[in-house]
Protein backbone atom coordinates (compact mmCIF):
# COMPACT_ATOMS: atom_id res chain seq x y z
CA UNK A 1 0.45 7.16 37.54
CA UNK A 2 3.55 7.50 35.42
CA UNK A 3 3.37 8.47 31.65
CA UNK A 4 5.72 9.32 28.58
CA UNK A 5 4.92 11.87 26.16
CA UNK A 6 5.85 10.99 22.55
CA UNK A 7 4.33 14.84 21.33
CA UNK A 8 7.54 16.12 20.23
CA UNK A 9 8.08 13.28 17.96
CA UNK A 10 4.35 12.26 16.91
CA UNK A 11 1.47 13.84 17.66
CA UNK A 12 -0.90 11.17 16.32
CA UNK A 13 0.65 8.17 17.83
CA UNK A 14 -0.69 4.33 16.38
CA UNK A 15 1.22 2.42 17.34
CA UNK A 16 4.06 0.48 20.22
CA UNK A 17 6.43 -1.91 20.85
CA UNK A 18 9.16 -2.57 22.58
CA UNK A 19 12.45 -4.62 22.15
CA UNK A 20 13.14 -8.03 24.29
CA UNK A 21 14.60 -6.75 27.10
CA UNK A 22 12.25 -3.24 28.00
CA UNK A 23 15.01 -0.98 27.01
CA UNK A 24 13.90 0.49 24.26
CA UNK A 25 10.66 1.40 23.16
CA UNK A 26 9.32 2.41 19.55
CA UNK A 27 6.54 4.23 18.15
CA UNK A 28 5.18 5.19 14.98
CA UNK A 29 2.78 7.57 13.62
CA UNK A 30 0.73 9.21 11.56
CA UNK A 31 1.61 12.50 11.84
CA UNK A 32 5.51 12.18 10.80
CA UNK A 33 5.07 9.57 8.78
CA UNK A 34 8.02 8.07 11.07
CA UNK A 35 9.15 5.26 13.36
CA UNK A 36 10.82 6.75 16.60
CA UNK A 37 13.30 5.31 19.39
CA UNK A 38 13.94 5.93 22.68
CA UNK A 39 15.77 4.59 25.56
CA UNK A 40 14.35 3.07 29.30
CA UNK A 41 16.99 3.26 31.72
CA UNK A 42 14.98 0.89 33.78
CA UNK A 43 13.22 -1.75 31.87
CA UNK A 44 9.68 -1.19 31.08
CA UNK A 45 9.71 1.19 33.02
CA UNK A 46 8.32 4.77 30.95
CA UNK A 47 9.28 7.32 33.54
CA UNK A 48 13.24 6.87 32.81
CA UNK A 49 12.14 6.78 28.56
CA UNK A 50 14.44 9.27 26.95
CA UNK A 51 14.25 9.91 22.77
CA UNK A 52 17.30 8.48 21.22
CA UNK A 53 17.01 11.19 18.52
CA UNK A 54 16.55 8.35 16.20
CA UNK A 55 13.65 7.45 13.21
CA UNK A 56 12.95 5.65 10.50
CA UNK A 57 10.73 7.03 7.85
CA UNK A 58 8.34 4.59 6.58
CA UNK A 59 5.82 6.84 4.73
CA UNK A 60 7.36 6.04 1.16
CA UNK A 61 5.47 2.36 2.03
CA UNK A 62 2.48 4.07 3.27
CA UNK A 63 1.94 7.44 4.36
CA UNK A 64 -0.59 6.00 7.20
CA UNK A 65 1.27 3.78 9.54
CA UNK A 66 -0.82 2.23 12.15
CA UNK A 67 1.14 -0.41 14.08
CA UNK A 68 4.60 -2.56 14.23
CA UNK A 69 6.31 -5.28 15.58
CA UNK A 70 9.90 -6.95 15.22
CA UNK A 71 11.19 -10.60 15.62
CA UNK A 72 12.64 -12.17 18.43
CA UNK A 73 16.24 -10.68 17.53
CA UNK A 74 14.99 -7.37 16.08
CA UNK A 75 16.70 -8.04 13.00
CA UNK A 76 13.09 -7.86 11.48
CA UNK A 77 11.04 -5.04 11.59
CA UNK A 78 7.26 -4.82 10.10
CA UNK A 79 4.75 -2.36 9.69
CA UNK A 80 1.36 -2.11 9.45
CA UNK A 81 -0.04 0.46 7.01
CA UNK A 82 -4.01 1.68 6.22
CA UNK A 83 -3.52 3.56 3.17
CA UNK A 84 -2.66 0.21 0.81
CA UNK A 85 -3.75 -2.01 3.83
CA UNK A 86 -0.30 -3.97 3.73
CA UNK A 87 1.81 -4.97 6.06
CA UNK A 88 5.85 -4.21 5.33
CA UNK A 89 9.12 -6.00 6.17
CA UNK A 90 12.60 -4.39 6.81
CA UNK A 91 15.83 -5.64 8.07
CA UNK A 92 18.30 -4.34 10.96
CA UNK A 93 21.60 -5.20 10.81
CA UNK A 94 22.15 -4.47 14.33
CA UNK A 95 18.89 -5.55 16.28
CA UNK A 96 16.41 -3.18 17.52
CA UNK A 97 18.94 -0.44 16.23
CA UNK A 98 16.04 1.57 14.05
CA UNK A 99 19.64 3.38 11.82
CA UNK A 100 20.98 -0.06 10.96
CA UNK A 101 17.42 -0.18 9.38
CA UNK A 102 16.37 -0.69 5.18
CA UNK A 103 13.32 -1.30 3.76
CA UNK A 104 13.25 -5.32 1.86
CA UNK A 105 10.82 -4.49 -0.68
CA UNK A 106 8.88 -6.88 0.67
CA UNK A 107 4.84 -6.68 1.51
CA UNK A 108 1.83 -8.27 2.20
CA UNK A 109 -1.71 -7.05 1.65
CA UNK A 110 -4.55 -8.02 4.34
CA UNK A 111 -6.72 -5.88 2.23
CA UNK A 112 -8.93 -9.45 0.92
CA UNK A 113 -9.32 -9.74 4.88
CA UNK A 114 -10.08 -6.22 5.47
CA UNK A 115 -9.58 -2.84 3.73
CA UNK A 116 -9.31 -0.71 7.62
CA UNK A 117 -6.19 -3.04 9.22
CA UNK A 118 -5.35 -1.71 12.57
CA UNK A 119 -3.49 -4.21 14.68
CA UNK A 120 -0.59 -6.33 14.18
CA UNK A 121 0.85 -8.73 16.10
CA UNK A 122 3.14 -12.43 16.11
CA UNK A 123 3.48 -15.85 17.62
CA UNK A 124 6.87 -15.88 19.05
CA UNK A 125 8.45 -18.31 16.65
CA UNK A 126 7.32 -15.80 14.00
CA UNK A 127 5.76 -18.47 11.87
CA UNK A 128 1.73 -16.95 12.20
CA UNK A 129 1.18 -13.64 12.12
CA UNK A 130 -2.56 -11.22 13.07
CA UNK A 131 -3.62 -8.68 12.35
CA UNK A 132 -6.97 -6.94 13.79
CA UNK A 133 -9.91 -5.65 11.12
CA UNK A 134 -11.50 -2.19 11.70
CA UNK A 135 -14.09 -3.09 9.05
CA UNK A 136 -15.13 -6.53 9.63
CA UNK A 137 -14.32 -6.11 13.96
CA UNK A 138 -12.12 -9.69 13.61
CA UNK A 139 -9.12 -10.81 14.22
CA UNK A 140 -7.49 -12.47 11.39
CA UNK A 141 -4.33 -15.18 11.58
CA UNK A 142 -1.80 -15.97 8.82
CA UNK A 143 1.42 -18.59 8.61
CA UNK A 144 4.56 -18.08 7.56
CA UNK A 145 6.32 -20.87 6.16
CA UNK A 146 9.54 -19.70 7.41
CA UNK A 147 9.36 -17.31 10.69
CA UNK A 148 9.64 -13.66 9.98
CA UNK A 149 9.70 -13.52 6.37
CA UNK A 150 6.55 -12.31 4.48
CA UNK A 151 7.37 -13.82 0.92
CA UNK A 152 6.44 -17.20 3.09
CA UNK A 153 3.06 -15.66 4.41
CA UNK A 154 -0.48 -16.68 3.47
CA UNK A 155 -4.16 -16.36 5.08
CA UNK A 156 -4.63 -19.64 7.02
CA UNK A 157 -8.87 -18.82 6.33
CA UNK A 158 -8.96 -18.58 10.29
CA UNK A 159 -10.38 -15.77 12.11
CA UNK A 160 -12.25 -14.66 15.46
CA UNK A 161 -15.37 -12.31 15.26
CA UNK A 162 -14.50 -9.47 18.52
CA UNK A 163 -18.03 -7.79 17.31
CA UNK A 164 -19.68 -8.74 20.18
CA UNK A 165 -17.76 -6.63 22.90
CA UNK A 166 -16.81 -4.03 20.41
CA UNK A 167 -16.97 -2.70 16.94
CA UNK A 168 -14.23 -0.60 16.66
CA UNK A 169 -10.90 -3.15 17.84
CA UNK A 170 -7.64 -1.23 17.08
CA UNK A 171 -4.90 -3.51 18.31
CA UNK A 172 -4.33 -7.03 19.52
CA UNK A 173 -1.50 -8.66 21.54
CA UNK A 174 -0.91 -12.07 23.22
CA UNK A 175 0.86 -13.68 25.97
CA UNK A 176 4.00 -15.57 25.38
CA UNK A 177 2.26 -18.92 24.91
CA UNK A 178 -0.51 -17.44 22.62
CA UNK A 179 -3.02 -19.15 25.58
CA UNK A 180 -4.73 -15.08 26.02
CA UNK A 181 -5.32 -12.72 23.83
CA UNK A 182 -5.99 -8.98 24.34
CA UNK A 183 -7.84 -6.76 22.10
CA UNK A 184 -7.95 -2.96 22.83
CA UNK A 185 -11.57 -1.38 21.45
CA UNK A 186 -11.88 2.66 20.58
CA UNK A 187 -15.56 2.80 21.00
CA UNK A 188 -15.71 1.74 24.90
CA UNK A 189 -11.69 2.41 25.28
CA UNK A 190 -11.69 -1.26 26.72
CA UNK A 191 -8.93 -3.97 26.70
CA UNK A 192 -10.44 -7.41 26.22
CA UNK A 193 -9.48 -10.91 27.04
CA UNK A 194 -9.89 -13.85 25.11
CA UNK A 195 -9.01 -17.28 26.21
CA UNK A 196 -6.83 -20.49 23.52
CA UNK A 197 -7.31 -23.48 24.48
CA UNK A 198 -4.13 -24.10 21.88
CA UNK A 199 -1.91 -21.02 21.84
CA UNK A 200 -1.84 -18.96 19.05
CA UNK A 201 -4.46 -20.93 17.23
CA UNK A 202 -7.39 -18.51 16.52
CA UNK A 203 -10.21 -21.29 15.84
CA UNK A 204 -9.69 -22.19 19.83
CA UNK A 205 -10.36 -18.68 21.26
């Protein structure tokens, strides 16, 4: 029963994360075109969120954001857009601090996976990367050479078909050893749980 509003800042929120530790939380949306931070006093723990008065516009990359995610430092921050389907990298020089951040002119397009991306997610190493298709209703998984940098990333030609509990997936996250994986469905507003029987390896779930 507790619950932050985010209206002041967005009013069509995508998508959320949060940094390491549960103290801060990030969202980005549609609306402003903007990434937005704000403070937990308890960890994970919404009802003592406050906005940091902090942002990072990201609609010069694409003006319709619909999810994000950093590394395991926060030194790396991506971003999932519709418009050109891509997904886009920027740096932090002080992690999970959204005004140390710059965009790397760096990108990668899902759009020969699907052309309505809505999800993104990573292993925690950083070295595979998914991202959930609104088109095709599939989860798609890519490597990354070297973790956290998309000039390294490629489709590994691995995916998993969600069509059969829902045709509308918008977002997908894992457990730390990439053994479950949860998919979050507009057209029943259901979470879903998939089992790997080797974590973060798509072609076991």
């Amino acid at each position: 029963n507790v619950s932050f509003s985010v209206a002041s800042q967005e009013l069509i929120a995508k998508g959320l994360t949060f940094n390491s530790s549960g103290s801060k939380m990030y969202v980005v949306g549609e609306n402003s075109g903007n990434v937005h931070q704000y403070s937990l006093s308890t960890s994970y723990d919404v009802s003592t969120a406050s906005y940091d008065s902090i942002s990072l516009t990201v609609s010069s990359q694409d003006a319709r954001p619909e999810d994000l995610n950093f590394s395991a430092d926060g030194t790396k921050l991506f971003l999932l857009g519709d418009t050109n389907d891509s997904v886009y990298q920027y740096s932090l020089s002080t992690g999970f601090d959204l005004s140390t951040a710059s965009y790397d002119s760096v990108s990668f397009s899902v759009a020969s996976q699907d052309t309505a991306p809505r999800g993104l997610a990573f292993s925690g190493d950083g070295v595979k990367m998914f991202i959930t298709g609104d088109n095709s209703d599939t989860v798609y998984q890519y490597g990354l050479s070297t973790a956290f940098n998309l000039n390294t990333a490629s489709y590994s030609s691995v995916s998993f078909s969600v069509s059969a509990q829902d045709d509308i997936p918008m977002d997908v996250s894992f457990n730390s050893a990439g053994t479950k994986m949860f998919v979050v469905d507009s057209r029943n507003d259901t979470v879903y749980q998939y089992s790997l029987s080797t974590g973060f390896d798509l072609s076991t779930a």
